[in-house]
Protein backbone atom coordinates (compact mmCIF):
# COMPACT_ATOMS: atom_id res chain seq x y z
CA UNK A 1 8.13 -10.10 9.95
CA UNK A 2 7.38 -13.49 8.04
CA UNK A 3 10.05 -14.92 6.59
CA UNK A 4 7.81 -14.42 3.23
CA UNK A 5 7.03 -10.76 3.62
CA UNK A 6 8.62 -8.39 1.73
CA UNK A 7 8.83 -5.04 1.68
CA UNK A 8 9.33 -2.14 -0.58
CA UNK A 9 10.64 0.65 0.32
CA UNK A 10 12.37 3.97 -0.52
CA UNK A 11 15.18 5.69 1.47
CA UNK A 12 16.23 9.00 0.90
CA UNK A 13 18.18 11.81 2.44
CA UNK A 14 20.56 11.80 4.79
CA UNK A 15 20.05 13.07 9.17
CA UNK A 16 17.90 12.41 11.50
CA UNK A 17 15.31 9.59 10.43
CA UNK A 18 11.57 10.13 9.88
CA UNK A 19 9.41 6.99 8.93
CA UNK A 20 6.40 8.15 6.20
CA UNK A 21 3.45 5.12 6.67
CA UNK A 22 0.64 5.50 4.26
CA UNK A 23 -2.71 4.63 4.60
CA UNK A 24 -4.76 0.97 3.80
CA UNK A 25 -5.14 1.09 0.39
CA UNK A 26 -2.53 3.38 0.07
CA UNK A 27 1.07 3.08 -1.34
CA UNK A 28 4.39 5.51 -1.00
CA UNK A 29 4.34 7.42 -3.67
CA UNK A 30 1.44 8.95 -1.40
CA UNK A 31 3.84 10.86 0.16
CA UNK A 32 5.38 12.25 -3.21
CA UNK A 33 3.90 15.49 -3.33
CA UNK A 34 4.61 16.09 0.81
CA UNK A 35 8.20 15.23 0.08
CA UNK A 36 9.66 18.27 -1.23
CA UNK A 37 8.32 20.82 1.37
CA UNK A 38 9.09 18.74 4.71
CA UNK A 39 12.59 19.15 6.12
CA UNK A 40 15.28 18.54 3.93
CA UNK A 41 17.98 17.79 6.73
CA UNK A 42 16.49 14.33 7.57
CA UNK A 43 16.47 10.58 5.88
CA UNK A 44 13.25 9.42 5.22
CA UNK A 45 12.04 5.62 5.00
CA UNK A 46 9.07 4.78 2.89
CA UNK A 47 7.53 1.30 2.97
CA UNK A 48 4.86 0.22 1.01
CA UNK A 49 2.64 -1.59 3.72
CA UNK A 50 2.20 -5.42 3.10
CA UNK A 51 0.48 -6.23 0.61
CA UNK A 52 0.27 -2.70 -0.85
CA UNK A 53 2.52 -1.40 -3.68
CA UNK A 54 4.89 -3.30 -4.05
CA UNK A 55 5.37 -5.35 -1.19
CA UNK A 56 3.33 -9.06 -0.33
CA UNK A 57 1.46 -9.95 1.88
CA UNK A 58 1.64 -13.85 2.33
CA UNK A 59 -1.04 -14.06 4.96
CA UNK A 60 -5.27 -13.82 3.61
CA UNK A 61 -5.39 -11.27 6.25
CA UNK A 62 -4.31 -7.68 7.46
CA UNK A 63 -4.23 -6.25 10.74
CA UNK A 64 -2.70 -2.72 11.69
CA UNK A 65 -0.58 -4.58 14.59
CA UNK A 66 1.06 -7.03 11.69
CA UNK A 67 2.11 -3.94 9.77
CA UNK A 68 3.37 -2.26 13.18
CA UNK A 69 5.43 -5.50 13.53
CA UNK A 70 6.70 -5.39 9.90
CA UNK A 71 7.73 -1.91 10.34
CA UNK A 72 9.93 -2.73 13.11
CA UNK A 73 11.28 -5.56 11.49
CA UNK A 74 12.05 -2.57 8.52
CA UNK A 75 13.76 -0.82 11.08
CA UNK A 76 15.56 -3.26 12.83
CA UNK A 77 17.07 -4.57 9.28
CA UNK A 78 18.34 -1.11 8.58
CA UNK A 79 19.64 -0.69 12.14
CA UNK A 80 17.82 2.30 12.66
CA UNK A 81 16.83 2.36 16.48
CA UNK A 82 15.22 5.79 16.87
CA UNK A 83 13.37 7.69 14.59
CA UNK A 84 10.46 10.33 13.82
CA UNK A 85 7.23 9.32 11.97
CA UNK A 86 3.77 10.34 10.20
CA UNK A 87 1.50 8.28 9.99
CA UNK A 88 -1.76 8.89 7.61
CA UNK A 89 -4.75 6.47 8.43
CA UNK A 90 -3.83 2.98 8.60
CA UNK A 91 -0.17 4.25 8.68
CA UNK A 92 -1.39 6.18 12.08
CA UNK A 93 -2.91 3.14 13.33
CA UNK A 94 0.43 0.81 12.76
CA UNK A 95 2.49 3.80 14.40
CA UNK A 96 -0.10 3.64 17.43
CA UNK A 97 0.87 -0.19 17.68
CA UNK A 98 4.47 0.84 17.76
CA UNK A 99 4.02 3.61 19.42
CA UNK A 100 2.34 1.37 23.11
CA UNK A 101 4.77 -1.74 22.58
CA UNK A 102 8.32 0.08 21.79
CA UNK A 103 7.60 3.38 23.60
CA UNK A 104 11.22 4.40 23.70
CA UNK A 105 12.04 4.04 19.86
CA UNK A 106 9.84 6.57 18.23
CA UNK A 107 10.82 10.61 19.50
CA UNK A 108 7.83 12.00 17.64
CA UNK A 109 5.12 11.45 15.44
CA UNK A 110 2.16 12.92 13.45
CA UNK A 111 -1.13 10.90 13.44
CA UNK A 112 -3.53 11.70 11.09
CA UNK A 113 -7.29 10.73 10.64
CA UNK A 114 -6.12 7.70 13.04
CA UNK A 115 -8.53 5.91 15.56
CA UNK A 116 -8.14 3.85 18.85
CA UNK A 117 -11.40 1.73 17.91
CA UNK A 118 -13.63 1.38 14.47
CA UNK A 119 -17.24 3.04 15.36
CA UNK A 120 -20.29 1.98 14.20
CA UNK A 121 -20.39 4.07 11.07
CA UNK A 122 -17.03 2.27 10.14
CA UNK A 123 -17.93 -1.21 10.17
CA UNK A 124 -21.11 -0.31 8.15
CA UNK A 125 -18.91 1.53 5.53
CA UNK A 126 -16.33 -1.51 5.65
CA UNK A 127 -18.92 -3.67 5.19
CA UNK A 128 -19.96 -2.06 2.19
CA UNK A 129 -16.99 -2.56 0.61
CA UNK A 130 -17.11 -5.09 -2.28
CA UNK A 131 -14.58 -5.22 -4.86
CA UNK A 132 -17.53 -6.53 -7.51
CA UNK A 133 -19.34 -3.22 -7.01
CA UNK A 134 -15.84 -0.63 -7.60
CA UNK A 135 -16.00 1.79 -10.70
CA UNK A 136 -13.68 1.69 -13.69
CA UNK A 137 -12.68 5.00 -11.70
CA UNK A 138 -11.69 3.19 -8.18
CA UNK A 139 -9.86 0.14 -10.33
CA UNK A 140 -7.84 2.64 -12.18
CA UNK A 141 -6.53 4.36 -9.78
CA UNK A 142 -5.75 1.31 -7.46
CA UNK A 143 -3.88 -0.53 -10.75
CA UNK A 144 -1.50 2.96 -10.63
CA UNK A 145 -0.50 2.10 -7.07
CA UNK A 146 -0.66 -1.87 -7.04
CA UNK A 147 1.64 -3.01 -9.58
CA UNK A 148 1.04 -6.36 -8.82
CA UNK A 149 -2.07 -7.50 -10.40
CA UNK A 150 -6.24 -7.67 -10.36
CA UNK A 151 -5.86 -10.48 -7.33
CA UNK A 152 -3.03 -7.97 -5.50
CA UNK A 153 -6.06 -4.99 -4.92
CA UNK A 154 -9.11 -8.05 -4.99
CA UNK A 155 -7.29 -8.87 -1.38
CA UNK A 156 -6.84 -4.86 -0.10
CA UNK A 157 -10.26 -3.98 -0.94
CA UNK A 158 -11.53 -7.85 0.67
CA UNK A 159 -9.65 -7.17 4.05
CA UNK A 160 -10.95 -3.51 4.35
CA UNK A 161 -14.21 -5.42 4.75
CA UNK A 162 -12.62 -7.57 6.82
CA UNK A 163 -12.13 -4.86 9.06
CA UNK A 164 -15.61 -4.89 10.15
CA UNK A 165 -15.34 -7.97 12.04
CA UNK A 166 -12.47 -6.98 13.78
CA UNK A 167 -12.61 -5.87 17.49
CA UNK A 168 -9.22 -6.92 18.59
CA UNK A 169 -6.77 -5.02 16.24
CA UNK A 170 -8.00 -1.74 17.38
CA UNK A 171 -9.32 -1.72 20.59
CA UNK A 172 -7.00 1.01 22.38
CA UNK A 173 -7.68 2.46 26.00
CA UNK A 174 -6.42 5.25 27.54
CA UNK A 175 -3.97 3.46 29.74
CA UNK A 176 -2.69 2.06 26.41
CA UNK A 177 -2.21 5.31 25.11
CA UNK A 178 -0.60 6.54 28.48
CA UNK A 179 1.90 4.43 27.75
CA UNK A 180 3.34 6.03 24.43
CA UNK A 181 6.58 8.88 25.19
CA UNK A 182 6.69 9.84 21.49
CA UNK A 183 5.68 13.97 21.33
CA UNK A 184 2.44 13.61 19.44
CA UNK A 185 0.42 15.88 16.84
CA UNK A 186 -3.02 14.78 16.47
CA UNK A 187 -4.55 16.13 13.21
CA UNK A 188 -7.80 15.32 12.57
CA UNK A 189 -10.96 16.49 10.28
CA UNK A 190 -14.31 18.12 12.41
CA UNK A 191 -16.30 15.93 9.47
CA UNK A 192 -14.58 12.58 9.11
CA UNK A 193 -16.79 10.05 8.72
CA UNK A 194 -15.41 6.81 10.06
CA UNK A 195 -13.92 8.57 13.09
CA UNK A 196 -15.87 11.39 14.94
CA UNK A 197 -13.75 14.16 16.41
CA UNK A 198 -14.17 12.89 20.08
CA UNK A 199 -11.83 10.18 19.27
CA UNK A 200 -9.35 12.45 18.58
CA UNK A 201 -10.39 14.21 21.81
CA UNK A 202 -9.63 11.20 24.07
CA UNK A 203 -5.76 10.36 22.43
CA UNK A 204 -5.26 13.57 23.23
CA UNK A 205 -5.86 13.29 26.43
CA UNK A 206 -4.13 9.99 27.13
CA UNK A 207 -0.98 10.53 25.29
CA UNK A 208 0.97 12.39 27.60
CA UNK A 209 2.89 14.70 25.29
CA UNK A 210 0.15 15.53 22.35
CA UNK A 211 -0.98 17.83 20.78
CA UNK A 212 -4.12 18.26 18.94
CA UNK A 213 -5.21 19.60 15.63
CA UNK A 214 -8.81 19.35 14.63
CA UNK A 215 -9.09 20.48 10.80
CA UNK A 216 -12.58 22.59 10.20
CA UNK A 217 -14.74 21.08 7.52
CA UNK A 218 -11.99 18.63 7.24
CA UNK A 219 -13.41 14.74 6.14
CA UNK A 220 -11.03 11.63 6.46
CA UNK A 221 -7.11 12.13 5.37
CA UNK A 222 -8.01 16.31 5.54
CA UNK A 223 -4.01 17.34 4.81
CA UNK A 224 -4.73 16.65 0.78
CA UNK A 225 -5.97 19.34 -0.72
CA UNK A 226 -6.49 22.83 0.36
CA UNK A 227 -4.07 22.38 3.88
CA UNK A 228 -2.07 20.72 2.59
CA UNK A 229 0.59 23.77 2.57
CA UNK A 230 -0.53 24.77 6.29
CA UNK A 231 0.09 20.74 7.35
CA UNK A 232 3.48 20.61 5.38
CA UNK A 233 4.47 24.18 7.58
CA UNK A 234 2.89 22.78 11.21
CA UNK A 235 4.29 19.33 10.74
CA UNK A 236 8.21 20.37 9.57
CA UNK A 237 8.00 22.44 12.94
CA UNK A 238 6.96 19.89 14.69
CA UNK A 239 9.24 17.58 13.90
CA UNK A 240 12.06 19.30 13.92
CA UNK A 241 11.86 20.60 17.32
């Protein structure tokens, strides 16, 4: 982690340790209204991602492998060596990093709405993105997650265009994936519209231990909402086994 980064994060609870990674453009109090109905027995770290929340990001840009890097780093600083962890999005992507280059540290994990490579339908919705063009709607609810100012979600909203230029950051094969020992849940909507359902498909046939949940009529980040209750009750038993 750069000597510059910081991040913010909460830790709470006391047992076994689950890491909670929200997604780009996301912050933790995402994971407020999962927090009361996941297993109680466990501590549970929640970073704001850099440059989200309340944490910085020094550099102009933002890859998924960065964040995996800070979130060791995290980890390392709190001399916590193994550890369970969700991932939603972006958060699934950075745990995917982790996941290939420190096999041994995470036990198990939940990915959802994650993606070994950004399809064509992705880069032409990142590269829509243009933080001239958000509503008073979009601005409002970024300001309640970004404390730090106008500039602070200017630079998310510029590097999730960024993304479509990308083809190094997430560019996962299956003997990538092979390489992860972390149990694995793979949830994932039938109707998400960055990443189609056969993505899904092929991490779960690569990871060795996964297992796979595809979410009917479910679009991206499908556990808000109506299942959410059915997530909270598949992922507490997942972990805690």
């Amino acid at each position: 982690m750069s000597k510059t980064t910081k991040l913010h994060y909460r830790d709470t609870g006391e047992g076994p340790v689950i890491l909670l990674v929200h997604g780009f453009t996301g912050y933790s109090g995402d994971w407020v209204p999962f927090l009361a109905k996941l297993p109680n027995n466990h501590r549970y770290i929640i970073p704001d991602l850099r440059g989200h929340g309340r944490s910085i990001n020094p550099a102009d840009s933002y890859t998924h492998q960065q964040s995996a890097y800070d979130l060791y780093a995290l980890m390392d600083g709190l001399n916590i060596d193994r550890f369970k962890a969700i991932g939603l999005s972006g958060g699934a992507m950075a745990l995917l990093h982790m996941a290939t280059r420190q096999p041994d540290r995470i036990d198990s994990m939940v990915l959802v709405s994650a993606t070994t490579h950004y399809t064509p339908q992705a880069r032409d919705m990142m590269a829509n993105i243009d933080p001239d063009k958000q509503s008073e709607q979009a601005w409002a609810a970024m300001r309640s997650k970004h404390p730090n100012g106008d500039e602070q979600i200017i630079k998310i909203w510029k590097n999730a265009r960024n993304f479509k230029d990308d083809y190094d950051d997430m560019a996962f094969k299956s003997s990538d994936l092979n390489k992860i020992r972390a149990k694995t849940l793979i949830v994932h909507g039938d109707r998400d519209a960055l990443f189609p359902a056969d993505i899904p498909v092929l991490m779960y046939k690569a990871i060795p231990d996964s297992h796979l949940w595809i979410i009917p009529d479910g679009n991206h980040l499908p556990v808000f909402g109506d299942f959410m209750e059915i997530f909270l009750l598949i992922t507490s038993k997942f972990l805690s086994n």
